[in-house]
N, C-alpha and C. Protein backbone atom coordinates (compact mmCIF):
# COMPACT_ATOMS: atom_id res chain seq x y z
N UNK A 1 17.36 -52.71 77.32
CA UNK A 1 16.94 -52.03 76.10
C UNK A 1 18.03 -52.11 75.04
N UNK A 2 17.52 -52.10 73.80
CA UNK A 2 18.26 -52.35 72.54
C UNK A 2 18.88 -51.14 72.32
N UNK A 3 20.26 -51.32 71.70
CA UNK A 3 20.53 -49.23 71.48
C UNK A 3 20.60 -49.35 70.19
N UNK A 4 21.24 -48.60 69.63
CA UNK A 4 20.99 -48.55 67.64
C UNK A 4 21.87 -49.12 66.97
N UNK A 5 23.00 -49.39 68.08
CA UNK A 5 24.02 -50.22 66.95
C UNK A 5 23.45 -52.03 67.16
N UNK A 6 22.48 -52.02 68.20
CA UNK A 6 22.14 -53.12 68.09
C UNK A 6 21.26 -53.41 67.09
N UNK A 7 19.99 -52.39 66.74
CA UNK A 7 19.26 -52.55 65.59
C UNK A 7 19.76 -52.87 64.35
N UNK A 8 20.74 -52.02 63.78
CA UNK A 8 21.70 -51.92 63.22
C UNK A 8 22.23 -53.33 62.72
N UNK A 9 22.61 -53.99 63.89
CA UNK A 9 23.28 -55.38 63.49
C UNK A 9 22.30 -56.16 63.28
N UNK A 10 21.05 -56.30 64.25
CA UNK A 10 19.97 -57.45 63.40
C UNK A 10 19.42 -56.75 62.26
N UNK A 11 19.38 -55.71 61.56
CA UNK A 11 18.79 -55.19 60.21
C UNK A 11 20.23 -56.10 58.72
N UNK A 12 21.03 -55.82 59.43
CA UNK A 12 22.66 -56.70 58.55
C UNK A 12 21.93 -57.98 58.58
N UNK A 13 21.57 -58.57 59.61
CA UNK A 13 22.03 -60.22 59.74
C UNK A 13 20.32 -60.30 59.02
N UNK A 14 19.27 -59.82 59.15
CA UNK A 14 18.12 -60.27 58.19
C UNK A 14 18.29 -60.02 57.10
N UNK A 15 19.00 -58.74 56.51
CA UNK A 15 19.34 -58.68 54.79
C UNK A 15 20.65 -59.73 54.75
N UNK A 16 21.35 -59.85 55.68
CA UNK A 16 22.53 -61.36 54.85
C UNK A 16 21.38 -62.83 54.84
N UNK A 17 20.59 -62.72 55.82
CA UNK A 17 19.67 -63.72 55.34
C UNK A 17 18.88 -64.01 54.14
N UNK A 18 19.03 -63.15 53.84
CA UNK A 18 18.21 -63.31 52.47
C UNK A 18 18.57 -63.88 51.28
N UNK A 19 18.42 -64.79 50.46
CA UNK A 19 18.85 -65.42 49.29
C UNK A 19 19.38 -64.64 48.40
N UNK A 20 20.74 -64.67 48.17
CA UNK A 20 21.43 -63.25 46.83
C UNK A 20 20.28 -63.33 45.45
N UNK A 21 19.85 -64.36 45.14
CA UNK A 21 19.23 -64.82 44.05
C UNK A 21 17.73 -63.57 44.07
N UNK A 22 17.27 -63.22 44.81
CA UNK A 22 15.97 -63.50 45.52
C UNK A 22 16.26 -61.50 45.33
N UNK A 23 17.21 -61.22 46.22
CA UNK A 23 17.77 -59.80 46.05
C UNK A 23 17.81 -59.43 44.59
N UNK A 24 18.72 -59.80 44.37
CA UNK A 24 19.24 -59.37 42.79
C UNK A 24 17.65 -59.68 41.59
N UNK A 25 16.77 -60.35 42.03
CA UNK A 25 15.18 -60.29 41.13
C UNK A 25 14.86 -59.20 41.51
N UNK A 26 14.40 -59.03 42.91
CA UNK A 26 13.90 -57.64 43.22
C UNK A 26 14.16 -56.78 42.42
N UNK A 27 15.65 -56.35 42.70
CA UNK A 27 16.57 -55.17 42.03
C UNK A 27 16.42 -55.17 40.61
N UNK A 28 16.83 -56.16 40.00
CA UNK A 28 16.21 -56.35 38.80
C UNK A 28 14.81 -55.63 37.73
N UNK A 29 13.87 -56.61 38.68
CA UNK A 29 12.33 -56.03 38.30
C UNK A 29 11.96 -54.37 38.76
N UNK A 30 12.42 -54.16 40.24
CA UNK A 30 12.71 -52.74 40.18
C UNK A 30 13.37 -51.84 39.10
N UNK A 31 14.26 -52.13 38.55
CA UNK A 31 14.99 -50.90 37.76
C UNK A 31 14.48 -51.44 36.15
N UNK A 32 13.58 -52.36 35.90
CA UNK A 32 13.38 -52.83 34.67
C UNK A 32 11.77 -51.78 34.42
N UNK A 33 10.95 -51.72 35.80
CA UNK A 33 9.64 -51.04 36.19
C UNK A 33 10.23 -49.66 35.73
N UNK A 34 11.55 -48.99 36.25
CA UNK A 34 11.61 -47.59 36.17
C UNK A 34 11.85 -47.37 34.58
N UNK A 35 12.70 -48.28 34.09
CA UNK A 35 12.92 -47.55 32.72
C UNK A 35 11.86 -47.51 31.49
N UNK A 36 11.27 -48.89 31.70
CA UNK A 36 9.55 -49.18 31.26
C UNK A 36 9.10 -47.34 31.41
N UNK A 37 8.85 -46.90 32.75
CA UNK A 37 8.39 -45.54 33.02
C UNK A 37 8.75 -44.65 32.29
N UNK A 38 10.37 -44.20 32.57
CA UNK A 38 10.98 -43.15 31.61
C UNK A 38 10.78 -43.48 30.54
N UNK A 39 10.73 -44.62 30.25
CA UNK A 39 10.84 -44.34 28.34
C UNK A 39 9.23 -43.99 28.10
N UNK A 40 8.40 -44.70 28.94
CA UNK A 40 7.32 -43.77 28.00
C UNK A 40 7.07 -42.25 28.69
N UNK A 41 7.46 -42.21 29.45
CA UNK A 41 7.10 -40.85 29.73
C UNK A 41 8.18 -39.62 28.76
N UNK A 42 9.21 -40.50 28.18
CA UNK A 42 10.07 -39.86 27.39
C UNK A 42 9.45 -39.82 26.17
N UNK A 43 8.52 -40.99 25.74
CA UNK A 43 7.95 -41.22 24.46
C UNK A 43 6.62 -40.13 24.46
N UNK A 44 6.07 -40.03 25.73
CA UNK A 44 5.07 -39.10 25.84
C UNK A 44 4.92 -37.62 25.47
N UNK A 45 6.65 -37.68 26.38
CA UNK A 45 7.08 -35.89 25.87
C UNK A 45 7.45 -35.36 24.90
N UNK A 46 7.84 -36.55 24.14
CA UNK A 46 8.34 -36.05 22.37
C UNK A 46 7.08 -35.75 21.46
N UNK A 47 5.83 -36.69 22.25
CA UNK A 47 4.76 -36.62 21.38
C UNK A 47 4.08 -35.18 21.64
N UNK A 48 4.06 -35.12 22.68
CA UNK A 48 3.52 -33.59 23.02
C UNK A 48 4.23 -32.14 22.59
N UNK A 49 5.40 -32.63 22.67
CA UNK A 49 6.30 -31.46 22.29
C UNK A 49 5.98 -31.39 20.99
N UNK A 50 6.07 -32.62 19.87
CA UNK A 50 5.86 -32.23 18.43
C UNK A 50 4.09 -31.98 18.00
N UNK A 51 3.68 -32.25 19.12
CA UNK A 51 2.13 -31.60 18.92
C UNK A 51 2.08 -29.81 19.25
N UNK A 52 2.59 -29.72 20.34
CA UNK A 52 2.88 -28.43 20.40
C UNK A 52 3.61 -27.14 19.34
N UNK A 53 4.66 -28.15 18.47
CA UNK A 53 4.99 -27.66 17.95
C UNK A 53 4.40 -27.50 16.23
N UNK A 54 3.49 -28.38 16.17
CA UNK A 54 2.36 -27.79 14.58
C UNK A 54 1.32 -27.19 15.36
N UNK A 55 1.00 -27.27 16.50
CA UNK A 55 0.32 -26.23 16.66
C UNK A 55 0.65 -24.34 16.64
N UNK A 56 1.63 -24.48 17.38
CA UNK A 56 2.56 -23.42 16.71
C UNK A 56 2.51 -22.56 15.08
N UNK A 57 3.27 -23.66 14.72
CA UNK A 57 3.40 -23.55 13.27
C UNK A 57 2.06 -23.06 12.63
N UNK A 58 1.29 -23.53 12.79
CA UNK A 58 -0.23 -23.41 12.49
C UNK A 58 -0.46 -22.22 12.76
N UNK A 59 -0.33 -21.76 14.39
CA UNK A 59 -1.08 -20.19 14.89
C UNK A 59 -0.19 -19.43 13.73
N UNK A 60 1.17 -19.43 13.73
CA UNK A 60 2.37 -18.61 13.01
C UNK A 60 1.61 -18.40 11.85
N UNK A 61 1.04 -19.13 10.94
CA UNK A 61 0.52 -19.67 9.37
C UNK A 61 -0.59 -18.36 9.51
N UNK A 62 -1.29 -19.24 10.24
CA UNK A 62 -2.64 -18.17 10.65
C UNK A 62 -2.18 -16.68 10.49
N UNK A 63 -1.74 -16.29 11.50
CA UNK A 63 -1.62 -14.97 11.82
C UNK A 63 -1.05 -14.11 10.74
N UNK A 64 0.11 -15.03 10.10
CA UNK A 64 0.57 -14.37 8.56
C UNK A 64 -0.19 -14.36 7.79
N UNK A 65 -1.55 -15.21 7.90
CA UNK A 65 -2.23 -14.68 6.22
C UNK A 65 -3.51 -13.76 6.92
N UNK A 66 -3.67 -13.52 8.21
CA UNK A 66 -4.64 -12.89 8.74
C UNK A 66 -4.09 -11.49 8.39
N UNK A 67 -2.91 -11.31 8.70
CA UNK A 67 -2.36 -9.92 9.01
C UNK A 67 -2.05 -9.67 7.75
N UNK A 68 -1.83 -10.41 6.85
CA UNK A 68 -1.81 -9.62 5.04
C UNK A 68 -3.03 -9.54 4.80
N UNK A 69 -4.27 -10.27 4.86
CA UNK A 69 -5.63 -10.12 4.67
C UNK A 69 -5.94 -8.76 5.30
N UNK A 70 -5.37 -8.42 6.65
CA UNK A 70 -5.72 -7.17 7.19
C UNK A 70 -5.30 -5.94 6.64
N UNK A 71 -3.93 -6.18 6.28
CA UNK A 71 -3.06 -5.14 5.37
C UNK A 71 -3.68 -4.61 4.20
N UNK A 72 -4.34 -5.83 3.41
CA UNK A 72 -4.44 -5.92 1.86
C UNK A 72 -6.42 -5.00 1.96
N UNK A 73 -6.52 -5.20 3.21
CA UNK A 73 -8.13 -4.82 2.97
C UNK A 73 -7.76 -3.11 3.20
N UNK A 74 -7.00 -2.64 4.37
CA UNK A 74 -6.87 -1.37 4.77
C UNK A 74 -6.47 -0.69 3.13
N UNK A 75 -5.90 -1.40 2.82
CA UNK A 75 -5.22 -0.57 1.57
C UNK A 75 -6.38 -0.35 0.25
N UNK A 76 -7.14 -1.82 0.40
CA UNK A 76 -8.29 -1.86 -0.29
C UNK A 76 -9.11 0.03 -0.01
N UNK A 77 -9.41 -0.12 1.06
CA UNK A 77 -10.35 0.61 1.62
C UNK A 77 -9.94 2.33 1.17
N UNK A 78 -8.66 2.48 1.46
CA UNK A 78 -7.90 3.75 1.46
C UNK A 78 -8.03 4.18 -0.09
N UNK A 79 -7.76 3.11 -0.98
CA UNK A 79 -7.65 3.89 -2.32
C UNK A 79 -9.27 3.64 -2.72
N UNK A 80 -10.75 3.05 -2.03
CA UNK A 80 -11.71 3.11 -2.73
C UNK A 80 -12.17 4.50 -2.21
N UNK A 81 -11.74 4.79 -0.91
CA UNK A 81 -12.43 6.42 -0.35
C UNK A 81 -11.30 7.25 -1.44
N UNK A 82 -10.14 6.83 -1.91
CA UNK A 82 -9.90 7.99 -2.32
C UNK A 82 -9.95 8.24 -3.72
N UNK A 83 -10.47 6.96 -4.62
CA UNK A 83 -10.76 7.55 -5.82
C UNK A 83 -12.74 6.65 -6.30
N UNK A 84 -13.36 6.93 -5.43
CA UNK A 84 -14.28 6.38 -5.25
C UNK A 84 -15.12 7.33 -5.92
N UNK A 85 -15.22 8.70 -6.31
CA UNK A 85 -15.87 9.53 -6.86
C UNK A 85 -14.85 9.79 -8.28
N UNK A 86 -14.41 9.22 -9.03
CA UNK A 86 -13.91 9.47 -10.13
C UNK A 86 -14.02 9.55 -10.94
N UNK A 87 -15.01 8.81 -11.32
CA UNK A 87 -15.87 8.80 -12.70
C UNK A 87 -17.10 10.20 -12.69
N UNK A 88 -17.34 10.38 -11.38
CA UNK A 88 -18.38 11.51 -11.03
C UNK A 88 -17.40 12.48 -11.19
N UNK A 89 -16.28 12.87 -10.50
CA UNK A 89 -15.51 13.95 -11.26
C UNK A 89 -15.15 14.03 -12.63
N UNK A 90 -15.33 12.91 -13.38
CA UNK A 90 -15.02 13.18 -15.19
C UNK A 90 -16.06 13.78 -15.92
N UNK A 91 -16.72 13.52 -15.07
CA UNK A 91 -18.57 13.87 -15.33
C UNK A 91 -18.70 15.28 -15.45
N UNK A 92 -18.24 15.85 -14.09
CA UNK A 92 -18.01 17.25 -14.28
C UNK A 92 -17.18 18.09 -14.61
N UNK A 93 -16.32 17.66 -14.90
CA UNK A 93 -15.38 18.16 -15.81
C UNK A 93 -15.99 18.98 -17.50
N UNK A 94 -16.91 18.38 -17.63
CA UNK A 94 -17.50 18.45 -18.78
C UNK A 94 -18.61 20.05 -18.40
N UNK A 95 -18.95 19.74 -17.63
CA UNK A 95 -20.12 21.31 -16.75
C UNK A 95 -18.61 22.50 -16.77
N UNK A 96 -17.90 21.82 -15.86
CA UNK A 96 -16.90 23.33 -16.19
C UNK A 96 -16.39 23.79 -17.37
N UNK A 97 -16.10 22.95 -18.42
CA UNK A 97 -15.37 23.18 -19.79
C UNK A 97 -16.80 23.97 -20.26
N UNK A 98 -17.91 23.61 -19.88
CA UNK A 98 -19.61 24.22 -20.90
C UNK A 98 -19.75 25.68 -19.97
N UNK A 99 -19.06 25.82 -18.63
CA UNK A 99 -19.12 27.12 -17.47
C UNK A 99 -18.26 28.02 -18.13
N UNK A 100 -16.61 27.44 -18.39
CA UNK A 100 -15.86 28.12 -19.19
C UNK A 100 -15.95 28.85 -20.29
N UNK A 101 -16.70 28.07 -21.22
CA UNK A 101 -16.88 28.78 -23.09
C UNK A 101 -17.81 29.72 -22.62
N UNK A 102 -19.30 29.57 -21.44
CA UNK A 102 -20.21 30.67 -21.55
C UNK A 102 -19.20 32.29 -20.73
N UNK A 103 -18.20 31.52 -20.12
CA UNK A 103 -17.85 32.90 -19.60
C UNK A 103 -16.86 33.72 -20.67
N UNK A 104 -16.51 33.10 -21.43
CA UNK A 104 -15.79 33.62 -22.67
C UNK A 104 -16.84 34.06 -23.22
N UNK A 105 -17.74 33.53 -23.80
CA UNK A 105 -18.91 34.58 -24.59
C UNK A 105 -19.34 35.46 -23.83
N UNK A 106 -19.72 35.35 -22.62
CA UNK A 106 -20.23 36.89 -21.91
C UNK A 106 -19.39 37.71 -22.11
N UNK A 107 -17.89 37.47 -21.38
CA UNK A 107 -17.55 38.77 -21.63
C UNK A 107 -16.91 39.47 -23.17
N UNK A 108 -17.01 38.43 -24.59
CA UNK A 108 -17.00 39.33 -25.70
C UNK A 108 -17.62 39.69 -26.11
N UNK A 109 -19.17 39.92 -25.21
CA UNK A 109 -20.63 40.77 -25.48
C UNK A 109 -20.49 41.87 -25.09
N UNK A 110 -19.27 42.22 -24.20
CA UNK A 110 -19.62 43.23 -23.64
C UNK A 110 -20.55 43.45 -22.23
N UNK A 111 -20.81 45.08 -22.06
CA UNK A 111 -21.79 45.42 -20.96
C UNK A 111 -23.01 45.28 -20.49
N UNK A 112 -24.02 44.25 -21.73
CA UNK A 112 -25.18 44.06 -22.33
C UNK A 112 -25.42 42.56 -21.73
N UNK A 113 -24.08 42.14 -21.28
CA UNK A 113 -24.74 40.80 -20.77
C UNK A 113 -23.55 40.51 -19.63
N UNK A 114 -23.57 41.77 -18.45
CA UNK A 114 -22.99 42.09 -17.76
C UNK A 114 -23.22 41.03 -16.30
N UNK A 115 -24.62 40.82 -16.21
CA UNK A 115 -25.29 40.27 -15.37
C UNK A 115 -25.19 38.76 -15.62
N UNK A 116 -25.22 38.46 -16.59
CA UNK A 116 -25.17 36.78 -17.27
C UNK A 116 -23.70 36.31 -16.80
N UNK A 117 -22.86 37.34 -17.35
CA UNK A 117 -21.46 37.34 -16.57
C UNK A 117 -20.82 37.29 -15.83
N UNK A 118 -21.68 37.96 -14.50
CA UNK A 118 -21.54 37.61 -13.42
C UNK A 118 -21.98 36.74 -12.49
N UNK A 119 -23.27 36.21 -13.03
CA UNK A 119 -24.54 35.00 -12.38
C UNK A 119 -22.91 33.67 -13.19
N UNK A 120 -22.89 33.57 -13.93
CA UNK A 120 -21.82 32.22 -14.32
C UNK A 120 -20.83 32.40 -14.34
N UNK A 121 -20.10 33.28 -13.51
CA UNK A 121 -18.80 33.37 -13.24
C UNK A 121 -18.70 33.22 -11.79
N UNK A 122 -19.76 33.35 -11.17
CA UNK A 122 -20.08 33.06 -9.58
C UNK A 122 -20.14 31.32 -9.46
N UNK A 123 -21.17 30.69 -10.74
CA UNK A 123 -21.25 29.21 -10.59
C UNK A 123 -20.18 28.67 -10.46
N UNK A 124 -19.21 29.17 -12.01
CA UNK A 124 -18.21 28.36 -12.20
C UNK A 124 -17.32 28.65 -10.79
N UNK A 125 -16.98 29.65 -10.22
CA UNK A 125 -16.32 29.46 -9.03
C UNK A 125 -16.92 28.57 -8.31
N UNK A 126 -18.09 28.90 -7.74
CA UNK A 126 -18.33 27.74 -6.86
C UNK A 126 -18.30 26.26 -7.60
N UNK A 127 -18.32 25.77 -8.23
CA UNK A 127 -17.95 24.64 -9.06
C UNK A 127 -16.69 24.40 -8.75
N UNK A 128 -15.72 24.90 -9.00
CA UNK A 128 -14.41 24.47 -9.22
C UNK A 128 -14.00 24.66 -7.60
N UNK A 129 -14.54 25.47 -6.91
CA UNK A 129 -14.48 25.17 -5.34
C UNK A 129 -15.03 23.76 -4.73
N UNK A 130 -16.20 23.38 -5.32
CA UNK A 130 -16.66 22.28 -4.62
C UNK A 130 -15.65 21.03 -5.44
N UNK A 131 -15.04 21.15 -6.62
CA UNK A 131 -14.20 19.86 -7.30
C UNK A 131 -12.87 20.22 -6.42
N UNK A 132 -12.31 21.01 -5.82
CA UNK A 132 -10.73 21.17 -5.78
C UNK A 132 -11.09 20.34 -3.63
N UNK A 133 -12.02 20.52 -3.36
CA UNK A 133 -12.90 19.94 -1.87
C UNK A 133 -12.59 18.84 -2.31
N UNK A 134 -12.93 18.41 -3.08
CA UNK A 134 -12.91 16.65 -3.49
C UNK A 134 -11.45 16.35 -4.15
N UNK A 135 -9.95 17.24 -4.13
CA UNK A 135 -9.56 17.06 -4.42
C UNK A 135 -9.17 16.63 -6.25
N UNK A 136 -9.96 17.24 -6.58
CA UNK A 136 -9.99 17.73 -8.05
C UNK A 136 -9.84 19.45 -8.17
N UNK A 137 -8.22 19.33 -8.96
CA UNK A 137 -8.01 20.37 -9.28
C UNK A 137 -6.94 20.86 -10.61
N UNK A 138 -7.12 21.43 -11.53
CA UNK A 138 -6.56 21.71 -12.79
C UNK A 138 -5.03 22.25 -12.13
N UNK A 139 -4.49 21.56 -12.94
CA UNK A 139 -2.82 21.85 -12.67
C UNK A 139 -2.20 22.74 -14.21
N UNK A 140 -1.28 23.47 -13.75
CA UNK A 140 -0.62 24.25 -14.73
C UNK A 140 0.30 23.78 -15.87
N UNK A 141 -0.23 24.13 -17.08
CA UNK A 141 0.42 23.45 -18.09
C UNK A 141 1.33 24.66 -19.39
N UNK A 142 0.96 25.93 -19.39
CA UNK A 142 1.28 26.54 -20.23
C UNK A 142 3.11 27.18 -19.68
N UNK A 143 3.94 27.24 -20.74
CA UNK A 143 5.24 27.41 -20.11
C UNK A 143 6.09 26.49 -19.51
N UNK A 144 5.14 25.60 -19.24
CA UNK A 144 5.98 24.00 -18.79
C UNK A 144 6.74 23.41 -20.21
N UNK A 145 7.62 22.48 -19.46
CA UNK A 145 7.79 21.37 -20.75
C UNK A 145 6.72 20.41 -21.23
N UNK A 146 6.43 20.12 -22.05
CA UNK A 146 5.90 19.16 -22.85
C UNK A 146 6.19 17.87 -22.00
N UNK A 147 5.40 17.39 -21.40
CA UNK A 147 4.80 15.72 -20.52
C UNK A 147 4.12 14.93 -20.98
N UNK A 148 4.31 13.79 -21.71
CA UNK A 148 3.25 13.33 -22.31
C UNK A 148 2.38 12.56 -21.10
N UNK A 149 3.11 12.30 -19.68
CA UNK A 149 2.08 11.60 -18.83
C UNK A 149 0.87 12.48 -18.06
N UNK A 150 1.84 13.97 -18.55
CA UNK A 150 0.39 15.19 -18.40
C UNK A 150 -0.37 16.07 -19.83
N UNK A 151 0.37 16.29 -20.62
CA UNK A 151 0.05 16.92 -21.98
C UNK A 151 -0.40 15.78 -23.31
N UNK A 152 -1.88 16.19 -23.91
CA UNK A 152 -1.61 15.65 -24.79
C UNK A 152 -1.68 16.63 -26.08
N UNK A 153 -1.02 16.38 -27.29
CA UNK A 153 -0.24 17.55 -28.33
C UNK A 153 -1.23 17.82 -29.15
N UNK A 154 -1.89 18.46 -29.05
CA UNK A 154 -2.88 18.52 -30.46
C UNK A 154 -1.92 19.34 -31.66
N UNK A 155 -1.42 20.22 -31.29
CA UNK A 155 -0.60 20.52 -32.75
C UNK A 155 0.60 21.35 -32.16
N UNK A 156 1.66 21.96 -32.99
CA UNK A 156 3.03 22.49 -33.05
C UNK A 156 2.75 23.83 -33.07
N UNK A 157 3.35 24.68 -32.67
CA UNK A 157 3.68 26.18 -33.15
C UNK A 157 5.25 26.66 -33.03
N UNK A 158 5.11 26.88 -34.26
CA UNK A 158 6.51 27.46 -34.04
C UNK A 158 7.52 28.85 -33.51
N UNK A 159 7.71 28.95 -32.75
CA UNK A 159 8.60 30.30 -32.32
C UNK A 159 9.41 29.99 -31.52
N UNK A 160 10.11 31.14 -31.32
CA UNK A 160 11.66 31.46 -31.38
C UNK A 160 11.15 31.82 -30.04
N UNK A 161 10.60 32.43 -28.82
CA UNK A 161 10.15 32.44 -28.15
C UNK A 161 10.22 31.63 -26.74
N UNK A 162 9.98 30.30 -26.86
CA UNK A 162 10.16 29.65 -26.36
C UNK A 162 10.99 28.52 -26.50
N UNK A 163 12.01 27.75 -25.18
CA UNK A 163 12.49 26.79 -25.93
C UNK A 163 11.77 25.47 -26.43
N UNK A 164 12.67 24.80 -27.09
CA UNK A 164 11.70 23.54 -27.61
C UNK A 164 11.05 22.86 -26.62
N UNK A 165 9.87 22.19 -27.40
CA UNK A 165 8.82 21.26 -26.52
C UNK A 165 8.46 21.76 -25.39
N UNK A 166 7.92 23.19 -25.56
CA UNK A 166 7.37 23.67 -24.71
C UNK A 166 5.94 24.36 -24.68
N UNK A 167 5.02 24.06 -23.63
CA UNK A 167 3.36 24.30 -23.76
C UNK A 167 3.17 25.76 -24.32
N UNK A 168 3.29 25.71 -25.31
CA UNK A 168 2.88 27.47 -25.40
C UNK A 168 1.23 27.79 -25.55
N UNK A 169 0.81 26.87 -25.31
CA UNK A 169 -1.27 27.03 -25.64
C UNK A 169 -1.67 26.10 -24.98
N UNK A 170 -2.99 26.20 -24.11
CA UNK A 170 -3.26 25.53 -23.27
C UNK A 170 -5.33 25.61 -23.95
N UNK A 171 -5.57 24.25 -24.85
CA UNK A 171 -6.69 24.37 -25.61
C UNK A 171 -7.74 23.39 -24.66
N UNK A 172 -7.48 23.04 -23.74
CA UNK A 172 -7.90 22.35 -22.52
C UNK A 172 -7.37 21.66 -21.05
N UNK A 173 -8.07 22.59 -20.35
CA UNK A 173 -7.00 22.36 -19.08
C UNK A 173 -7.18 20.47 -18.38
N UNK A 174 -6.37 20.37 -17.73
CA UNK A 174 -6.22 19.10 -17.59
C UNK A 174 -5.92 19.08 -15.71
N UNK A 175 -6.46 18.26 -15.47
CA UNK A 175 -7.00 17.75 -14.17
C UNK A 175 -6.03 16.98 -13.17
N UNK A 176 -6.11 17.06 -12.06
CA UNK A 176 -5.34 15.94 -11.27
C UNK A 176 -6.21 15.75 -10.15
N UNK A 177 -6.93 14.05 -9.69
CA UNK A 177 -7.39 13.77 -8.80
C UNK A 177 -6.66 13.25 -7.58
N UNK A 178 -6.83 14.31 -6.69
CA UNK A 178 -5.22 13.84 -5.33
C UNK A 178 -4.06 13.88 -6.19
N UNK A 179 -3.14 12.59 -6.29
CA UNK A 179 -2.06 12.74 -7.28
C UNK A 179 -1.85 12.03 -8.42
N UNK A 180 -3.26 11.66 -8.79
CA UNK A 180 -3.12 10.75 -10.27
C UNK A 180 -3.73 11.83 -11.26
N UNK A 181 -3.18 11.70 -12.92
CA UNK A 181 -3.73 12.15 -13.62
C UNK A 181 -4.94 11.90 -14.27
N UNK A 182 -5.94 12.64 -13.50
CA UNK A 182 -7.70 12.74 -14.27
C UNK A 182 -7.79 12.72 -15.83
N UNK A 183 -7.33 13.63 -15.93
CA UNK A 183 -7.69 13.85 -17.76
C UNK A 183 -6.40 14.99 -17.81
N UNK A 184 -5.37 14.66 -19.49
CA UNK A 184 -4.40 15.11 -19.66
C UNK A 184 -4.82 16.39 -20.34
N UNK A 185 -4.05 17.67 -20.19
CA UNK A 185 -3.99 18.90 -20.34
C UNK A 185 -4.04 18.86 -22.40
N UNK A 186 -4.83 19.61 -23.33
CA UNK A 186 -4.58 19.27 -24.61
C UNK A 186 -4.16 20.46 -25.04
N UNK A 187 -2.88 20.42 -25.45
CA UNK A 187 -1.98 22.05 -25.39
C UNK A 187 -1.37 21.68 -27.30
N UNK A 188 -0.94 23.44 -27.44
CA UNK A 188 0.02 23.36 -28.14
C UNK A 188 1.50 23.68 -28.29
N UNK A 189 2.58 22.83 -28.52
CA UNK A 189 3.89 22.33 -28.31
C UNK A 189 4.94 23.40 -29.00
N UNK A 190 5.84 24.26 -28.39
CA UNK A 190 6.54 24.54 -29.42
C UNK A 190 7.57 24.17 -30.41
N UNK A 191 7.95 24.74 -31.65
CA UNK A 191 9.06 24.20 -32.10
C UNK A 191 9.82 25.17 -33.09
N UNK A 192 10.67 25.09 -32.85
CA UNK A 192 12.06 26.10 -33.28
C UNK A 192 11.53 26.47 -34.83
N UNK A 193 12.10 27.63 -35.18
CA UNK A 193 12.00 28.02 -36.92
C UNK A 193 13.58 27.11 -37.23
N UNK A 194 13.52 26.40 -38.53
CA UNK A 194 14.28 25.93 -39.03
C UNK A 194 15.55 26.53 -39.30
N UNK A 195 15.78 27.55 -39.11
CA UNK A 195 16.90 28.22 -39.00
C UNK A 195 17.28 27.84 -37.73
N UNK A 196 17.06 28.20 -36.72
CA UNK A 196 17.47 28.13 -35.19
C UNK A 196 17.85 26.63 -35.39
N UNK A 197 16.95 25.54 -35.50
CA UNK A 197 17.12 24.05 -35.75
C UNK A 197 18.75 23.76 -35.98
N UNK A 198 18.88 24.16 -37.60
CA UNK A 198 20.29 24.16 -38.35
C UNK A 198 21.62 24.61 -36.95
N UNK A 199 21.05 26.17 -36.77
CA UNK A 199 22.23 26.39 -35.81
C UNK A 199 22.38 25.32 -34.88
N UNK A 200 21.26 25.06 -34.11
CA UNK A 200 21.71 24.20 -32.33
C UNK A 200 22.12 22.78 -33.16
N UNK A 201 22.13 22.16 -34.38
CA UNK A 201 22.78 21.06 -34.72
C UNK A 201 24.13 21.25 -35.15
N UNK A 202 24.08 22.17 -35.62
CA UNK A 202 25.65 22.93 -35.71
C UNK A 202 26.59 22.59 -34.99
N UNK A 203 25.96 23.09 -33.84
CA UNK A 203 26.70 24.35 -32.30
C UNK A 203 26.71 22.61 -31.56
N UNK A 204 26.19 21.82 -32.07
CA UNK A 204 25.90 20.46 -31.11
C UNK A 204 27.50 19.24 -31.56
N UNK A 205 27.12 19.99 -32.85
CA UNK A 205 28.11 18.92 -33.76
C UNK A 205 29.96 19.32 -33.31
């Protein structure tokens, strides 16, 4: 029986048999087959990778104009519920100012139209209850300073009284829906007697 160093030696003596010429093609065409391989499988992976990567780019694209489209609608939505009745509140604005003058005439009638006085002084409350629900509600203007983004001036009065540019008459009250201005307050403004004037330019100088 053969042992392994004998195998061994006839496996040597059939590869020294072999033509060097004959070897070295093999080897050759072998390692010429592998790189043929890698390179396209290298050429393959660049292609996929830069496919992968506009696809990417793409979802990224997407999702940024999805998610401002989403943004831009919520916001849409928020300010149409919240000034979506606005023109219907200017509307009534006009019923309370016509609720107001009748409750001024009732009560400089006196006791004689005691009942009239009280039937539209009940409306106008509930009126101005159901506008302040909707977030319509008259804000305070008399004693304030003079705002022109809340007051508008219908005329001057002068006294000593108050300091300058200040609401001393309030000839229509003025509105705020949530926190924008509805309709501006139409007051009258004070302003110093010309004496006082002279002094504080004085006292300034």
């Amino acid at each position: 029986m053969k042992n392994e160093f004998e195998d061994l030696r006839e496996e040597d003596e059939e590869w020294g048999a072999a033509e060097p010429e004959d070897v070295l093609a093999q080897e050759g065409a072998s390692s010429a087959i592998a790189e043929e391989k890698m390179e396209e499988l290298k050429k393959a992976l660049e292609r996929k990778t830069r496919e992968a990567e506009a696809e990417h780019d793409k979802y990224l694209r997407l999702y940024a104009e999805f998610d401002n489209y989403r943004k831009r609608i919520q916001r849409d939505l928020v300010d149409f519920r919240k000034y979506a009745n606005e023109q219907f509140a200017l509307e009534l604005l006009t019923v309370v100012d016509h609720l107001g003058l009748a409750l001024k005439h009732a009560a400089e009638g006196g006791d004689t139209v005691q009942g009239l006085r009280e039937g539209v002084e009940l409306v106008y409350k509930q009126l101005r209850d159901v506008l302040e629900k909707f977030g319509i509600k008259a804000f305070q203007a008399e004693g304030h300073p003079f705002d022109p983004s809340r007051h508008d001036a219908m005329m001057q009065a002068v006294t000593d009284e108050f300091p300058q540019n200040t609401v001393v008459q309030v000839m229509q009250e003025g509105y705020l829906y949530h926190d924008k201005v509805l309709r501006h307050a139409k007051v009258s403004v004070s302003k110093r007697p010309e004496a006082q004037q002279e002094t504080a330019v004085k006292e300034a100088e």
